[in-house]
PDB file of N, CA and C in Angstrom:
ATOM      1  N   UNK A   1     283.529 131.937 115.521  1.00  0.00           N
ATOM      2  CA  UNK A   1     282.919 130.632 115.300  1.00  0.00           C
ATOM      3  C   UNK A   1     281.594 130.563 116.059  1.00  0.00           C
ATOM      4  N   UNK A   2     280.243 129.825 115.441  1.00  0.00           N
ATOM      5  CA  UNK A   2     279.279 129.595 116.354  1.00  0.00           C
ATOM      6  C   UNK A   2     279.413 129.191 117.223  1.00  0.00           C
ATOM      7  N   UNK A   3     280.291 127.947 117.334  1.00  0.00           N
ATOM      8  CA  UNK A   3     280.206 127.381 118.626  1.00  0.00           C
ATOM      9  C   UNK A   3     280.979 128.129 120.023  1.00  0.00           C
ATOM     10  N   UNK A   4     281.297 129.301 119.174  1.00  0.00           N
ATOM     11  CA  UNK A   4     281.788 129.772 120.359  1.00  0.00           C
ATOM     12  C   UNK A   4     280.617 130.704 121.225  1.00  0.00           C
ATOM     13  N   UNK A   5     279.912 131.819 119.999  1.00  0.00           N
ATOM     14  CA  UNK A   5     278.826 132.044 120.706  1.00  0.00           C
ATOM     15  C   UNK A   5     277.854 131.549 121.540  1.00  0.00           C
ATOM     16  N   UNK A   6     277.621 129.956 121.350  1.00  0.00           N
ATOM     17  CA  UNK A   6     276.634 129.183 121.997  1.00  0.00           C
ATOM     18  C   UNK A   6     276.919 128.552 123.092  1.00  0.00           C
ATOM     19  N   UNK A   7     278.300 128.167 123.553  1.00  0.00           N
ATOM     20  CA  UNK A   7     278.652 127.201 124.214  1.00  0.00           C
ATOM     21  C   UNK A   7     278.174 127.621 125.437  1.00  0.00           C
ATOM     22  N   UNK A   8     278.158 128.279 126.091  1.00  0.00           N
ATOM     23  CA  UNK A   8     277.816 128.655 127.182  1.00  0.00           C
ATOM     24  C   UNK A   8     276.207 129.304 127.600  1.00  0.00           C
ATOM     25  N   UNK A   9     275.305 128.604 126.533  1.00  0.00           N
ATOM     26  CA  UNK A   9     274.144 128.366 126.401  1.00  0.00           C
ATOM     27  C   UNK A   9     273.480 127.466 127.423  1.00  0.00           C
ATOM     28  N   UNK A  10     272.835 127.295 128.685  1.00  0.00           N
ATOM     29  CA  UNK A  10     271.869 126.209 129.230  1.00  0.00           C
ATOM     30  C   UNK A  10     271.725 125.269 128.383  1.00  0.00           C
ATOM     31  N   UNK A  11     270.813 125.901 127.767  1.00  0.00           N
ATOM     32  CA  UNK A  11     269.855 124.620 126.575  1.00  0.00           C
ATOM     33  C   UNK A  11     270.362 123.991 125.519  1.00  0.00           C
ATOM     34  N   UNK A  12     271.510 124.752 124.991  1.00  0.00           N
ATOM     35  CA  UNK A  12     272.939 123.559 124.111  1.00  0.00           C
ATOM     36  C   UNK A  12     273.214 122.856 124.719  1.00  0.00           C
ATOM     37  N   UNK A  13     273.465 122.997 125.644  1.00  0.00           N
ATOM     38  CA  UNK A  13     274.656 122.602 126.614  1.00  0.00           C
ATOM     39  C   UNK A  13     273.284 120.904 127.148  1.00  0.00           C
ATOM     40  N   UNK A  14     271.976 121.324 127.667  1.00  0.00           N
ATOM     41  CA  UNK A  14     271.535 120.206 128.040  1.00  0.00           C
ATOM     42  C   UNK A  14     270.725 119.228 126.325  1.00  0.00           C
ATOM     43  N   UNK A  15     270.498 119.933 125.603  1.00  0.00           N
ATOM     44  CA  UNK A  15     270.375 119.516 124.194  1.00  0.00           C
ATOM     45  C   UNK A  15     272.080 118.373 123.842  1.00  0.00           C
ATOM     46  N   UNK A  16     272.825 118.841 123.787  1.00  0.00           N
ATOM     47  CA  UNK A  16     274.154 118.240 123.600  1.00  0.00           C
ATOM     48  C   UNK A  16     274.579 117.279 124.762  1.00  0.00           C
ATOM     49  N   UNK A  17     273.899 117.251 125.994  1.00  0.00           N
ATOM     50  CA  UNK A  17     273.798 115.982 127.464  1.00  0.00           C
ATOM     51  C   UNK A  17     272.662 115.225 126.951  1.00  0.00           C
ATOM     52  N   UNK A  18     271.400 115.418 126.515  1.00  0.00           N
ATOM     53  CA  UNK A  18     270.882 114.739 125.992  1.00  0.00           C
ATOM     54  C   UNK A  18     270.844 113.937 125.050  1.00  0.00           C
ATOM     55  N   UNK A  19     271.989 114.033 123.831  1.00  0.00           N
ATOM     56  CA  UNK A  19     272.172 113.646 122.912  1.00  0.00           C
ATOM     57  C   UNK A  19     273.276 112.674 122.837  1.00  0.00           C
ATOM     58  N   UNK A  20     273.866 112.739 124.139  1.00  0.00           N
ATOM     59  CA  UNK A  20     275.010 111.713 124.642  1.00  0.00           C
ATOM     60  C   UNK A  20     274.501 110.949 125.681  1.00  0.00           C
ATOM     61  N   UNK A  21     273.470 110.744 126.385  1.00  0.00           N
ATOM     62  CA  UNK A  21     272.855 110.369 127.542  1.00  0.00           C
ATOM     63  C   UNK A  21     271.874 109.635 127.095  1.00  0.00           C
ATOM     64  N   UNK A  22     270.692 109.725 126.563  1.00  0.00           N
ATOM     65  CA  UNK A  22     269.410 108.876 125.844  1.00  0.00           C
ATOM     66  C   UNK A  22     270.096 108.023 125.034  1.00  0.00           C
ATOM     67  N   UNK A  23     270.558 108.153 123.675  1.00  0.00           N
ATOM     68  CA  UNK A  23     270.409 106.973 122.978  1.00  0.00           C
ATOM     69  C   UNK A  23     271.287 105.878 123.412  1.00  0.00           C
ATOM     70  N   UNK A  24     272.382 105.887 124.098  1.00  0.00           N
ATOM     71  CA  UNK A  24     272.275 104.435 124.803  1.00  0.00           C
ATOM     72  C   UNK A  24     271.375 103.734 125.623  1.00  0.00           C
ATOM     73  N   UNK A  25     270.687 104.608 126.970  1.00  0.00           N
ATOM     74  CA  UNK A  25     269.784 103.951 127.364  1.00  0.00           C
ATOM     75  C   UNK A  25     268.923 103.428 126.612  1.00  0.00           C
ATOM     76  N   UNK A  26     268.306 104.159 125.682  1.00  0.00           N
ATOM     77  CA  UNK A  26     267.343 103.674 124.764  1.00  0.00           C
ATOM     78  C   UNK A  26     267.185 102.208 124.168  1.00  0.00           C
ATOM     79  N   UNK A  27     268.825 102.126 123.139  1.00  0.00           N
ATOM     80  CA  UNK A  27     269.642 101.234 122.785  1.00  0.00           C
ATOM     81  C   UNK A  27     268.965  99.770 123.521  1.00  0.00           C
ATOM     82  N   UNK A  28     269.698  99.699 124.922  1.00  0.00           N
ATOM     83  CA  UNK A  28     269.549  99.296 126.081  1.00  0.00           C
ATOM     84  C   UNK A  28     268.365  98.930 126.106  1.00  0.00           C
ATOM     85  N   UNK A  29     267.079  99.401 126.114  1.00  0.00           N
ATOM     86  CA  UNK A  29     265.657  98.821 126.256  1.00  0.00           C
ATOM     87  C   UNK A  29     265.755  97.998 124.713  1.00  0.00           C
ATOM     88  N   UNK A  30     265.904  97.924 124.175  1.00  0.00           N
ATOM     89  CA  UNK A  30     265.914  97.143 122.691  1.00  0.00           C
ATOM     90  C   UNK A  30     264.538  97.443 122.241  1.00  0.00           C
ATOM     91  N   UNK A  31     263.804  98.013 122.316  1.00  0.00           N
ATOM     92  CA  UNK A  31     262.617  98.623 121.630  1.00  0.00           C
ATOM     93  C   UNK A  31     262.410  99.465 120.580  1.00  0.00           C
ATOM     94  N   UNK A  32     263.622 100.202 120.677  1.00  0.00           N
ATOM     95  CA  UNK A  32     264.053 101.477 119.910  1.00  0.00           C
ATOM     96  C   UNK A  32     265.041 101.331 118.677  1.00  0.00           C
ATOM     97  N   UNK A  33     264.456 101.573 117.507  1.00  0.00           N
ATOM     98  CA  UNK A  33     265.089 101.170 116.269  1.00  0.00           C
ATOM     99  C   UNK A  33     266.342 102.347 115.677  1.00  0.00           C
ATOM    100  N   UNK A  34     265.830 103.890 116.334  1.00  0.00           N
ATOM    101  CA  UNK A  34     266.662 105.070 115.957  1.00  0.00           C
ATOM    102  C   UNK A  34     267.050 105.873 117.504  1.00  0.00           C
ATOM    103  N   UNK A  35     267.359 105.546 118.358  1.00  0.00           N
ATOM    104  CA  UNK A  35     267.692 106.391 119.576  1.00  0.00           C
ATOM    105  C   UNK A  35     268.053 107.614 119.251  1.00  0.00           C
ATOM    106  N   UNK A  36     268.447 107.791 118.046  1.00  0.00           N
ATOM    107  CA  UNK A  36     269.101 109.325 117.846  1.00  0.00           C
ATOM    108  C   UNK A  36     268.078 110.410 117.963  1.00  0.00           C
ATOM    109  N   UNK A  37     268.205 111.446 118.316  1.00  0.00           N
ATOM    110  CA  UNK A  37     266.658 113.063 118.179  1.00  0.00           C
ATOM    111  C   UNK A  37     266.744 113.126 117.100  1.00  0.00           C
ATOM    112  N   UNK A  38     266.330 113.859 115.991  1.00  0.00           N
ATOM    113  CA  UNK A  38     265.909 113.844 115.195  1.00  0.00           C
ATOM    114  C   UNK A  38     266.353 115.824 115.027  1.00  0.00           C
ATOM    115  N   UNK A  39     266.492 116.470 114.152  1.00  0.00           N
ATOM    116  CA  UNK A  39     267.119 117.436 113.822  1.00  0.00           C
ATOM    117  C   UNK A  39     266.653 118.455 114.410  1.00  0.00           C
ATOM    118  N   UNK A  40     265.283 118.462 114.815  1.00  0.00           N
ATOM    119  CA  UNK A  40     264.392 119.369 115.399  1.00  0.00           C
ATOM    120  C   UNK A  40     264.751 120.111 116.745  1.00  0.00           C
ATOM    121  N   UNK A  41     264.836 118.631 117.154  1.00  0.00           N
ATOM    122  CA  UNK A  41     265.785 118.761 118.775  1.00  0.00           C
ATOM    123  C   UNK A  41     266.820 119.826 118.432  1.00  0.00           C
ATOM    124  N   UNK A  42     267.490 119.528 117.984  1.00  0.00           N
ATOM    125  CA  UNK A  42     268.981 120.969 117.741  1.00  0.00           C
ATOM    126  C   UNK A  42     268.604 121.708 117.572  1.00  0.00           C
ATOM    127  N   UNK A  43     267.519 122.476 115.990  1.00  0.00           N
ATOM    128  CA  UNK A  43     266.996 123.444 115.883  1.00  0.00           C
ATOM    129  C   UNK A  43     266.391 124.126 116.177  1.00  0.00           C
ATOM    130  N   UNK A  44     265.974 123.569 117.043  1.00  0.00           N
ATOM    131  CA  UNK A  44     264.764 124.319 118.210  1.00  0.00           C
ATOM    132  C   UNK A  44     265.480 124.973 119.092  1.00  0.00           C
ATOM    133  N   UNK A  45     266.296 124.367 119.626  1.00  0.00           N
ATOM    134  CA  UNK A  45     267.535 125.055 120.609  1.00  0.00           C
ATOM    135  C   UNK A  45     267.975 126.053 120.066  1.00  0.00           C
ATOM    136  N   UNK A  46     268.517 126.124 118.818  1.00  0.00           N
ATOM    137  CA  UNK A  46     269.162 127.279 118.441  1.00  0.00           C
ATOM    138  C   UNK A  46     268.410 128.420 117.819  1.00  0.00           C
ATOM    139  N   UNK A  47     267.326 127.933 117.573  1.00  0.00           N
ATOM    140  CA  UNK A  47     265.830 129.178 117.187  1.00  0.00           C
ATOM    141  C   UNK A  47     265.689 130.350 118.332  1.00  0.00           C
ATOM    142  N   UNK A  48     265.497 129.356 119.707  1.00  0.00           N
ATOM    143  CA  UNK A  48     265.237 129.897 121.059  1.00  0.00           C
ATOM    144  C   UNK A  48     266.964 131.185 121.250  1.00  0.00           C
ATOM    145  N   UNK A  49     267.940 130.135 121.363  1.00  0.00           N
ATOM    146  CA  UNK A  49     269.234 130.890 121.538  1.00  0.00           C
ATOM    147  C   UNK A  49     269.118 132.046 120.735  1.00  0.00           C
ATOM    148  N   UNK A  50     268.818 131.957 119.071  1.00  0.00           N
ATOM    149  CA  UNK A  50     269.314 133.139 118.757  1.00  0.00           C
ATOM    150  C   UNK A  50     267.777 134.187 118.996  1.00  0.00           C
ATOM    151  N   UNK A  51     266.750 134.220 119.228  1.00  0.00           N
ATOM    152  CA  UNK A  51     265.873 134.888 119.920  1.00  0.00           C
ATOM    153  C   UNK A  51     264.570 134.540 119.131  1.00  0.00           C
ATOM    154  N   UNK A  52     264.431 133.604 118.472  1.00  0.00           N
ATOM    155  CA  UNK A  52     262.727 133.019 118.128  1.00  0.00           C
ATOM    156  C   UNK A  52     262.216 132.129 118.908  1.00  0.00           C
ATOM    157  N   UNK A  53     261.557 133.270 119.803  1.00  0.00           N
ATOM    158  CA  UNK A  53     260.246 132.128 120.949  1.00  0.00           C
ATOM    159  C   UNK A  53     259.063 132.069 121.105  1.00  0.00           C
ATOM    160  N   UNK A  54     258.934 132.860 119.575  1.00  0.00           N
ATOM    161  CA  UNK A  54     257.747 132.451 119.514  1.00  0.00           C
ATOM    162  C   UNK A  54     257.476 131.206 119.070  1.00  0.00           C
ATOM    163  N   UNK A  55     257.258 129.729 119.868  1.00  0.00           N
ATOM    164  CA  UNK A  55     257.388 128.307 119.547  1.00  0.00           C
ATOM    165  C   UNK A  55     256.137 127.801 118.514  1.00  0.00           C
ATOM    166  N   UNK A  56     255.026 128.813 118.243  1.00  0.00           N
ATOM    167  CA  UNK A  56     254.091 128.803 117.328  1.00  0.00           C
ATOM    168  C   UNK A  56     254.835 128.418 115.584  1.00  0.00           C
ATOM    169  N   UNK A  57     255.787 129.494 115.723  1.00  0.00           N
ATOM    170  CA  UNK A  57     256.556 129.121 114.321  1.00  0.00           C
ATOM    171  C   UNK A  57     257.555 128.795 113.871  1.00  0.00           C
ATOM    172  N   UNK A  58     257.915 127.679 114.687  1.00  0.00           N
ATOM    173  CA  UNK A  58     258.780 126.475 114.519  1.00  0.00           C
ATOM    174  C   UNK A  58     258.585 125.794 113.613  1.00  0.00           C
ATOM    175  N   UNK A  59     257.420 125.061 113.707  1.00  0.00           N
ATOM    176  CA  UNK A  59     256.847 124.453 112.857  1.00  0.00           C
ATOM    177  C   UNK A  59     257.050 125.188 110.970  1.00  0.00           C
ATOM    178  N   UNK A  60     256.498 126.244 111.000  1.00  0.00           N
ATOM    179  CA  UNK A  60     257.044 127.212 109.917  1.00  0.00           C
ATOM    180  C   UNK A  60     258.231 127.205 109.453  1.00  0.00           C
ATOM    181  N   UNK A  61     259.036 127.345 110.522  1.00  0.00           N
ATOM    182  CA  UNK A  61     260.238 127.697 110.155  1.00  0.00           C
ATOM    183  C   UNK A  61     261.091 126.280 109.781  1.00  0.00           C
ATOM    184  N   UNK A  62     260.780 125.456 110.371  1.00  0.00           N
ATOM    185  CA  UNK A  62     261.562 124.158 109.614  1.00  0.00           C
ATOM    186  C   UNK A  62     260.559 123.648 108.467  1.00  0.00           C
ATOM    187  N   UNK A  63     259.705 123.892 108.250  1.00  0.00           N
ATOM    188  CA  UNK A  63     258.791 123.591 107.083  1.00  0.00           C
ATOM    189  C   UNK A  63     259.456 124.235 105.474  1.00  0.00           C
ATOM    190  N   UNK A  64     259.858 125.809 105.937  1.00  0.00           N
ATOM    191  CA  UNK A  64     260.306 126.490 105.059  1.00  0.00           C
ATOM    192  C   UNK A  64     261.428 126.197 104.416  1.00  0.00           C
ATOM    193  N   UNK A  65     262.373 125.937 105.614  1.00  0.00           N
ATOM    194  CA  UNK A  65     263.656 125.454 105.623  1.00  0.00           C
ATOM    195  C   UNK A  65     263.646 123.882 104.790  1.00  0.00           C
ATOM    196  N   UNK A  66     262.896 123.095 105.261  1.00  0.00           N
ATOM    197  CA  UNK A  66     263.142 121.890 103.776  1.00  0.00           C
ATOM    198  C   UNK A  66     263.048 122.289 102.915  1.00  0.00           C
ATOM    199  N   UNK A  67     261.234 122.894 102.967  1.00  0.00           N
ATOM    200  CA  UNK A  67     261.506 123.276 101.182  1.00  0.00           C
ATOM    201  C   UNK A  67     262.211 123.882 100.391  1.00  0.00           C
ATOM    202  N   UNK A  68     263.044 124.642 101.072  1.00  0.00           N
ATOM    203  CA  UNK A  68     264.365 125.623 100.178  1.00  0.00           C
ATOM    204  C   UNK A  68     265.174 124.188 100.327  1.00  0.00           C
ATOM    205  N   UNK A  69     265.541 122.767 101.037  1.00  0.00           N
ATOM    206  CA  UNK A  69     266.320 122.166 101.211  1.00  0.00           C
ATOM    207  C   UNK A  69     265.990 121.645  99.398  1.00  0.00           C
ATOM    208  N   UNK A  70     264.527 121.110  99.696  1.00  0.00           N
ATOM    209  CA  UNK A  70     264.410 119.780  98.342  1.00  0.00           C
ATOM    210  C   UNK A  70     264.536 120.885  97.192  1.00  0.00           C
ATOM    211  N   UNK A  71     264.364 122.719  96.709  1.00  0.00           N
ATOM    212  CA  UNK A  71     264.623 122.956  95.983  1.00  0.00           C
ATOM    213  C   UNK A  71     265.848 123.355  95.588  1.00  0.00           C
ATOM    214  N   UNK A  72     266.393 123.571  96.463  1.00  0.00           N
ATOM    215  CA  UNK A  72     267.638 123.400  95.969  1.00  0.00           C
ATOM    216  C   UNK A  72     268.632 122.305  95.397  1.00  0.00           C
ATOM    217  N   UNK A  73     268.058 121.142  95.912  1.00  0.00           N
ATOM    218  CA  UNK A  73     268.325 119.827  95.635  1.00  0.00           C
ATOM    219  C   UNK A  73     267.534 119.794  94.010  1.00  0.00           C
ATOM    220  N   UNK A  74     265.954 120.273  93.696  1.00  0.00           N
ATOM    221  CA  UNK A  74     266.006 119.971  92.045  1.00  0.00           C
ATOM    222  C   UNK A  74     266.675 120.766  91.255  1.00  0.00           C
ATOM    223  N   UNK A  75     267.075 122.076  91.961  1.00  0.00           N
ATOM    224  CA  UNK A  75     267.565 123.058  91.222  1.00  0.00           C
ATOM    225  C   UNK A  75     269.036 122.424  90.512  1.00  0.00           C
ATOM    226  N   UNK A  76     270.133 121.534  91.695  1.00  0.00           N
ATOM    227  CA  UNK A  76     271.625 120.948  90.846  1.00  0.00           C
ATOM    228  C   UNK A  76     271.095 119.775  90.692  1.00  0.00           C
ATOM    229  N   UNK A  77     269.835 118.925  90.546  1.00  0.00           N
ATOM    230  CA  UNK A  77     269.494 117.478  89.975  1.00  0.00           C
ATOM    231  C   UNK A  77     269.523 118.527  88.718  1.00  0.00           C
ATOM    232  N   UNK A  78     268.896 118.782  88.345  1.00  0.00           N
ATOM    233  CA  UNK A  78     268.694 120.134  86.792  1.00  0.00           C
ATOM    234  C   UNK A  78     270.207 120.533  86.365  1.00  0.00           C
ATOM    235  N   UNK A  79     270.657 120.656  87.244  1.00  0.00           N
ATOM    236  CA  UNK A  79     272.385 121.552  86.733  1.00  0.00           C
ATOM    237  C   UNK A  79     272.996 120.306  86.233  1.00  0.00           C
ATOM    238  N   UNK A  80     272.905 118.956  87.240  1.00  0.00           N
ATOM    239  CA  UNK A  80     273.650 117.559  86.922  1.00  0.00           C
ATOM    240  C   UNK A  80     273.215 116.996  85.569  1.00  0.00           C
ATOM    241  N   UNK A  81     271.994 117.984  85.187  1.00  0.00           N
ATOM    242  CA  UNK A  81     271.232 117.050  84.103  1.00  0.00           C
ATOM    243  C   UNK A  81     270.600 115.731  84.258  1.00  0.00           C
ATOM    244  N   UNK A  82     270.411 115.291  85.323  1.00  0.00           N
ATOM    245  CA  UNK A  82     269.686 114.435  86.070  1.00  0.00           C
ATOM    246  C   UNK A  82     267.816 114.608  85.504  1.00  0.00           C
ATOM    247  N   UNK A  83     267.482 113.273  85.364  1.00  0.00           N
ATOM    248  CA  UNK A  83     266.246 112.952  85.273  1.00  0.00           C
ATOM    249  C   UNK A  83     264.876 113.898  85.967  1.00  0.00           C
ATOM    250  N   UNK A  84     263.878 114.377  85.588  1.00  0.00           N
ATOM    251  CA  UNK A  84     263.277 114.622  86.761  1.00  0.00           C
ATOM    252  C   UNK A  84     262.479 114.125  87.140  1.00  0.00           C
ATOM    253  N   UNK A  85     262.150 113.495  88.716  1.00  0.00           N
ATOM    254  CA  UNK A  85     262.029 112.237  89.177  1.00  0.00           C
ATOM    255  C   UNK A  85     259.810 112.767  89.323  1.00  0.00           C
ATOM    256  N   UNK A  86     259.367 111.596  88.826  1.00  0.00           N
ATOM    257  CA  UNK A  86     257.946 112.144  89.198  1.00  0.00           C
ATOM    258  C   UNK A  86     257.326 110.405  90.359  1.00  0.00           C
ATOM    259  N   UNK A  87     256.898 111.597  91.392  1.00  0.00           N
ATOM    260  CA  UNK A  87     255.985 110.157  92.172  1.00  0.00           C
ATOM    261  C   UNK A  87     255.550 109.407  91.388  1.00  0.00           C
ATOM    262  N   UNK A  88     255.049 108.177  91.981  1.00  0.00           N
ATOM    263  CA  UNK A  88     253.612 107.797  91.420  1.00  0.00           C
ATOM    264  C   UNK A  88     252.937 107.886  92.733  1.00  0.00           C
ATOM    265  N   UNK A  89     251.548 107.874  92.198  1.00  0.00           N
ATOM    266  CA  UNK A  89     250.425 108.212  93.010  1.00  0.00           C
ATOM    267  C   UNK A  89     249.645 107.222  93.272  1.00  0.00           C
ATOM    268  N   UNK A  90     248.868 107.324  94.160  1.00  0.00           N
ATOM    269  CA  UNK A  90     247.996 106.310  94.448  1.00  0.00           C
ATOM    270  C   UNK A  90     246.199 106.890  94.650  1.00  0.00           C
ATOM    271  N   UNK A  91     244.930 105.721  94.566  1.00  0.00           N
ATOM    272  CA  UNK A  91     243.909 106.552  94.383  1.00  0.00           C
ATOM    273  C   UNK A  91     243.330 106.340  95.764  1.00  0.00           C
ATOM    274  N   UNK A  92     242.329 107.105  95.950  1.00  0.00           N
ATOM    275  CA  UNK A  92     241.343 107.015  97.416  1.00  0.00           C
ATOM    276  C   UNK A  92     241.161 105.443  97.335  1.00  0.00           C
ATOM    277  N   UNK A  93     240.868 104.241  96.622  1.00  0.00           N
ATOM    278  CA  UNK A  93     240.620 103.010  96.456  1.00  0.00           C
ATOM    279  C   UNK A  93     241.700 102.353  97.082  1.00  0.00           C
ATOM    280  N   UNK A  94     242.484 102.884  96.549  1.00  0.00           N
ATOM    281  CA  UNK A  94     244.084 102.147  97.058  1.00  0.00           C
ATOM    282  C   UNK A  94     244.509 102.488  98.597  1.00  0.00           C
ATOM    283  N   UNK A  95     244.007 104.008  99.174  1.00  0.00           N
ATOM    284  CA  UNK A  95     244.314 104.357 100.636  1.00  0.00           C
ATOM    285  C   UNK A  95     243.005 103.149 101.376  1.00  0.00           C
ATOM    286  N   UNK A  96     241.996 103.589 101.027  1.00  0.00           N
ATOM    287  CA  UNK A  96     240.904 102.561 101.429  1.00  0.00           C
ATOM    288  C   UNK A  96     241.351 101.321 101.998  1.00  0.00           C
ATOM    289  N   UNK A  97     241.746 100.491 100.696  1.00  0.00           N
ATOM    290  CA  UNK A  97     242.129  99.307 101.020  1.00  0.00           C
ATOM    291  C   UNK A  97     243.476  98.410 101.853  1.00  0.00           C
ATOM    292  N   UNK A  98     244.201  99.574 101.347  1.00  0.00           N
ATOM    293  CA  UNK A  98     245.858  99.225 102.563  1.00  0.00           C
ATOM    294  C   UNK A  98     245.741  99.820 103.902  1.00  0.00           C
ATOM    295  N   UNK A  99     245.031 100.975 104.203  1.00  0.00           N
ATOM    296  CA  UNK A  99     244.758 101.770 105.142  1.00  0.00           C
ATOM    297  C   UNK A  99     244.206 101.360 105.927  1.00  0.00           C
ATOM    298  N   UNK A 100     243.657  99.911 105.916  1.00  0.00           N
ATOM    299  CA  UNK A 100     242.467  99.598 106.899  1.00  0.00           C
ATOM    300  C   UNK A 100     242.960  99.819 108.918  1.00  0.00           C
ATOM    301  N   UNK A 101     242.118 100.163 109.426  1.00  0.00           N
ATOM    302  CA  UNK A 101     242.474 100.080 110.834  1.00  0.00           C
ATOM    303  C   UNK A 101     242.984  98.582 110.994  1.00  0.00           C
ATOM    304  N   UNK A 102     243.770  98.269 112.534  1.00  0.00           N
ATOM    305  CA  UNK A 102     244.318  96.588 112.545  1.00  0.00           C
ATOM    306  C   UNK A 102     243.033  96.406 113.877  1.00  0.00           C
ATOM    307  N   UNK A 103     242.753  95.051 113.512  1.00  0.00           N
ATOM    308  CA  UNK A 103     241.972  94.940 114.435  1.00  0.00           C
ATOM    309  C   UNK A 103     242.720  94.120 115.483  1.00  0.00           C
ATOM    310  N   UNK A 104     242.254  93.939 116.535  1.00  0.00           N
ATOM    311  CA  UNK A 104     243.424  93.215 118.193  1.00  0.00           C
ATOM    312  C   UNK A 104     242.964  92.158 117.975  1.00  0.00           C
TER     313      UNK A 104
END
């Protein structure tokens, strides 16, 4: 089992204290709408554990990793026979105008 390989990891181990420790405090300040980390936090840990440190391509590597996520996701929307879903777009006129800086 993985978790058996890892458990006795530092950085799981304070990744997994962190993840039980912050979002209540957080909670607690009432400022904070998602206290939870966000997936990165884990994956990063386990990039490092299993021996990618080079931290340059992290970024890469979870980049890659969605996009095999969302294609695989149109690949059984396609199998379900499901619709295929198209944005709509918006023009430079339209970023212009909603986009404005807020002034104080």
């Amino acid at each position: 089992c993985i978790r058996d390989s890892i458990k006795d990891d530092p950085l799981v181990s304070l990744c997994k204290q962190c993840y039980t420790v912050v979002p209540p405090i957080l909670m607690d300040l009432g400022k904070v709408k998602n206290p939870w980390p966000n997936v990165d936090a884990h994956s990063g840990v386990l990039l490092y554990h299993y021996g990618i440190k080079e931290f340059e391509y992290y970024t890469v590597v979870f980049a890659v990793s969605r996009a095999l996520g969302c294609a695989s996701n149109l690949v059984w929307a396609r199998a379900f026979g499901l619709p295929i879903e198209r944005p709509g777009s918006i023009t430079i006129d339209w970023i212009r105008e909603n986009c404005k800086p807020q002034q104080n």
